[in-house]
C-alpha atoms as a PDB file:
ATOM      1  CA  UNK A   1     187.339-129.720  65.942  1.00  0.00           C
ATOM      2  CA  UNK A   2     189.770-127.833  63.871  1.00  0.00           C
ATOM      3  CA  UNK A   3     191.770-129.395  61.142  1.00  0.00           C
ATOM      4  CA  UNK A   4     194.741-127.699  59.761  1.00  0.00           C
ATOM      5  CA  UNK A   5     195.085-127.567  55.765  1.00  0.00           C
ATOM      6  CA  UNK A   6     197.475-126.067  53.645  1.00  0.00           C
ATOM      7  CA  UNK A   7     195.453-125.939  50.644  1.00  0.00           C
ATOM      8  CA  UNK A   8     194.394-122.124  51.278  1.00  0.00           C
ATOM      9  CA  UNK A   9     197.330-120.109  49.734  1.00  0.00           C
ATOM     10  CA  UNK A  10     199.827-122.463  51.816  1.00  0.00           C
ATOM     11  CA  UNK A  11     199.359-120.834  55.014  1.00  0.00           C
ATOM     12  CA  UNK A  12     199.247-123.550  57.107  1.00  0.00           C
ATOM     13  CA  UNK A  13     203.216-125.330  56.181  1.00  0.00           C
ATOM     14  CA  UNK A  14     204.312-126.739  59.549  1.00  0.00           C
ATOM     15  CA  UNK A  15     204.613-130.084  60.658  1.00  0.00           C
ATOM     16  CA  UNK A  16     201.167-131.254  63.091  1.00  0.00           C
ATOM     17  CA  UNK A  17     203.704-130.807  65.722  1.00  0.00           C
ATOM     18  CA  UNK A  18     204.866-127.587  65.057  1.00  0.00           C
ATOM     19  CA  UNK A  19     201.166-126.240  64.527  1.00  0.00           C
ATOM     20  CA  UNK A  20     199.710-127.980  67.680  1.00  0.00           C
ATOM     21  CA  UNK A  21     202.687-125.900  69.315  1.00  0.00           C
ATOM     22  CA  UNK A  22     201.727-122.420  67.896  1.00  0.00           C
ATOM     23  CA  UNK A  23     197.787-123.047  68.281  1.00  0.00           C
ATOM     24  CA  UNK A  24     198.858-123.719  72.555  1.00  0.00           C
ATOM     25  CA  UNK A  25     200.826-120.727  72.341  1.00  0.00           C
ATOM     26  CA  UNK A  26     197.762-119.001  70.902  1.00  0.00           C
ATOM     27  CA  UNK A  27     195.086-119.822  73.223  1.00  0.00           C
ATOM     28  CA  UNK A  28     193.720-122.678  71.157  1.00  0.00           C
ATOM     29  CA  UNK A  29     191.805-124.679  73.464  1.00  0.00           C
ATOM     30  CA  UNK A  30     189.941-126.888  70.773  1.00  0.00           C
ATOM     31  CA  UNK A  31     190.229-130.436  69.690  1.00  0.00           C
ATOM     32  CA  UNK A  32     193.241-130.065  66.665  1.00  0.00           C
ATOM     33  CA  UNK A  33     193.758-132.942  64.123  1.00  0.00           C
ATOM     34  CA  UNK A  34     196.449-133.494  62.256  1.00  0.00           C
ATOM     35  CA  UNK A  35     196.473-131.139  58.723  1.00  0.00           C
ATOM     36  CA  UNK A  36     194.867-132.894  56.019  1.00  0.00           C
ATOM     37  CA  UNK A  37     193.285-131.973  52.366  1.00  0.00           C
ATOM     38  CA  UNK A  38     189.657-130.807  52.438  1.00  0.00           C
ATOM     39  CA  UNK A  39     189.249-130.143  48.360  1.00  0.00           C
ATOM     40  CA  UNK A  40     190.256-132.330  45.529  1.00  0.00           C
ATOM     41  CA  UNK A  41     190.825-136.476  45.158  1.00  0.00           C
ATOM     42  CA  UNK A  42     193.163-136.258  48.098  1.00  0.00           C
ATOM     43  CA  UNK A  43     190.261-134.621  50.408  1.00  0.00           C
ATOM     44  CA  UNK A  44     190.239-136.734  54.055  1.00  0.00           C
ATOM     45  CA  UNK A  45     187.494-139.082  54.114  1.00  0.00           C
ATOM     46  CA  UNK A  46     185.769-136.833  57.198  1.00  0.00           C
ATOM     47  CA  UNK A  47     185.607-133.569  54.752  1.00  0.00           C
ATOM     48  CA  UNK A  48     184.059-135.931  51.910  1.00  0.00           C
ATOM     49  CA  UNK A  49     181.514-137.094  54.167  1.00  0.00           C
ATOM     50  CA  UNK A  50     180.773-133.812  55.595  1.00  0.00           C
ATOM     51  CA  UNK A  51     180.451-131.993  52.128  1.00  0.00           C
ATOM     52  CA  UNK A  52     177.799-135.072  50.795  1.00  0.00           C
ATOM     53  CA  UNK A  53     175.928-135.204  54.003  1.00  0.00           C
ATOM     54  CA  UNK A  54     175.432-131.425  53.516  1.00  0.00           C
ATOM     55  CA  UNK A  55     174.272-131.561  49.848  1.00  0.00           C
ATOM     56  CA  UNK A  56     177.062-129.376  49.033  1.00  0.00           C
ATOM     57  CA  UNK A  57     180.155-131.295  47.538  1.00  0.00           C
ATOM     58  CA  UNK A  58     181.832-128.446  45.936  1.00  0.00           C
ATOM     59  CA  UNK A  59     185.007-127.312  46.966  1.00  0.00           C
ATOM     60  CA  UNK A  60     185.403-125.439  50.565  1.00  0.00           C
ATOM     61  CA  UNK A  61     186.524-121.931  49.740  1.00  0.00           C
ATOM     62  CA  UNK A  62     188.906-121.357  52.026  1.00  0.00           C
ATOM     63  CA  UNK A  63     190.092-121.647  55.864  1.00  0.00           C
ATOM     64  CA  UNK A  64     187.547-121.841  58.678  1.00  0.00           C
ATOM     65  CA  UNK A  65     184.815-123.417  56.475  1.00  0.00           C
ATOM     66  CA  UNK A  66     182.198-124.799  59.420  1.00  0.00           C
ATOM     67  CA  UNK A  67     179.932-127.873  59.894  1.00  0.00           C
ATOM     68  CA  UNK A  68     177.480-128.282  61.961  1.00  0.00           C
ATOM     69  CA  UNK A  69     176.959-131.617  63.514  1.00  0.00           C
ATOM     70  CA  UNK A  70     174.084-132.501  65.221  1.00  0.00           C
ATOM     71  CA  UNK A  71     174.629-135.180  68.232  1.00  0.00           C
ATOM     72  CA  UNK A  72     173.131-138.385  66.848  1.00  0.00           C
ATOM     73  CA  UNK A  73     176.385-137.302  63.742  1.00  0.00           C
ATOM     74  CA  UNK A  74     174.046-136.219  60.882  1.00  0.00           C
ATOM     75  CA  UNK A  75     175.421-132.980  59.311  1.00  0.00           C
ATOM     76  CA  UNK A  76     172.783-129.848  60.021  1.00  0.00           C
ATOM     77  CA  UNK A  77     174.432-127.414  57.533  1.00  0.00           C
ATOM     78  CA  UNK A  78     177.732-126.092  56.067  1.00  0.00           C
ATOM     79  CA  UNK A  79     178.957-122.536  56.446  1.00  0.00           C
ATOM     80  CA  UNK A  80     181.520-120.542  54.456  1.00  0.00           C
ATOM     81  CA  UNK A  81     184.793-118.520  56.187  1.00  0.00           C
ATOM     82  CA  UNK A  82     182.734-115.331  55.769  1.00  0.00           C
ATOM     83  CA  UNK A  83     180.180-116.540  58.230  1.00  0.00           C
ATOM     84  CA  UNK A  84     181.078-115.743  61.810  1.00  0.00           C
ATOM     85  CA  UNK A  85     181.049-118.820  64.470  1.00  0.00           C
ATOM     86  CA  UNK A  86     179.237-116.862  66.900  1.00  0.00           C
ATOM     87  CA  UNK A  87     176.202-116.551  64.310  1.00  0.00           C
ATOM     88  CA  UNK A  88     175.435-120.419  64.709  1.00  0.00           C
ATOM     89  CA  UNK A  89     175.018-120.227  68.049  1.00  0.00           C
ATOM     90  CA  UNK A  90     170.684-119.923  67.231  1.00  0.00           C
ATOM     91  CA  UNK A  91     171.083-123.216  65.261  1.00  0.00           C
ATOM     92  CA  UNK A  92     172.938-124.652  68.124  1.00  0.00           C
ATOM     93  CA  UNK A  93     170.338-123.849  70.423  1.00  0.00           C
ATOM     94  CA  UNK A  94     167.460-125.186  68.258  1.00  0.00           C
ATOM     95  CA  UNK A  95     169.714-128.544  67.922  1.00  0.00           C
ATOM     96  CA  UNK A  96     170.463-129.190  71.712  1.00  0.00           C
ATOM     97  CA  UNK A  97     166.425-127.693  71.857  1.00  0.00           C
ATOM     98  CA  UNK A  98     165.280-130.857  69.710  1.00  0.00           C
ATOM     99  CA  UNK A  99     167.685-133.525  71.794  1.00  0.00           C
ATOM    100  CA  UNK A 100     167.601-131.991  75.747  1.00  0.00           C
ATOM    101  CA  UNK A 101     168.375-135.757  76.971  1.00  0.00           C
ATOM    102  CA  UNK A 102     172.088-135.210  75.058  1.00  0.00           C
ATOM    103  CA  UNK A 103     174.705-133.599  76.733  1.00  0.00           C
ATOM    104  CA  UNK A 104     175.974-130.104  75.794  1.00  0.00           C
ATOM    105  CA  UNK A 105     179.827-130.756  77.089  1.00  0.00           C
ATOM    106  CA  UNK A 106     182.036-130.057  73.911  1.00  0.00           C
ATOM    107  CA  UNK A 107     179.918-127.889  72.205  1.00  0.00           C
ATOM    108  CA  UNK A 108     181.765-124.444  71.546  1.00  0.00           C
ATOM    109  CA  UNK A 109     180.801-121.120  69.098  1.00  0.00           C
ATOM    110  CA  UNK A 110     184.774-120.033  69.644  1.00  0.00           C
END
């Protein structure tokens, strides 16, 4: 899931229409909410939950901050924007390794 914020140097201005429009002309093929706040009092209640499920509440430094959710919800860690999607895809495998009865539709390393 990929949720647009503007918070990060205001790169992300457009209205949810306008960005759902320019991530379909990119190739986006994700699930895209509509932009919300990540950092500060205004943070959406899913980013508050997933920075105090992962122990970490401090702010998210900037775009393409990651969680990783296992399937029963609980948060299995939080990764910076310097750390490649493609790197997770170990912890995936140990997480669909410890729950082989749960599907594996939806989950995606980009």
């Amino acid at each position: 899931m990929a949720f647009p914020c503007n918070q990060f140097a205001h790169q992300e201005p457009g209205t949810n229409q306008e960005i759902k429009q320019f991530a379909q002309e990119h190739g986006f093929s994700g699930i895209l909410m509509d932009k919300v706040d990540v950092n500060g009092p205004g943070a959406h209640p899913v980013y508050r939950w997933l920075k105090e499920q992962s122990g970490d509440t401090s702010d998210l430094d900037w775009n393409f901050a990651k969680f990783l959710v296992r399937p029963d919800g609980s948060v299995y860690g939080r990764y910076s924007s310097a750390f490649f999607p493609n790197a997770l895809r170990p912890e995936i495998d140990r997480i669909l390794s410890e729950n082989p009865e749960r599907p594996t539709k939806g989950v995606s390393t980009y």
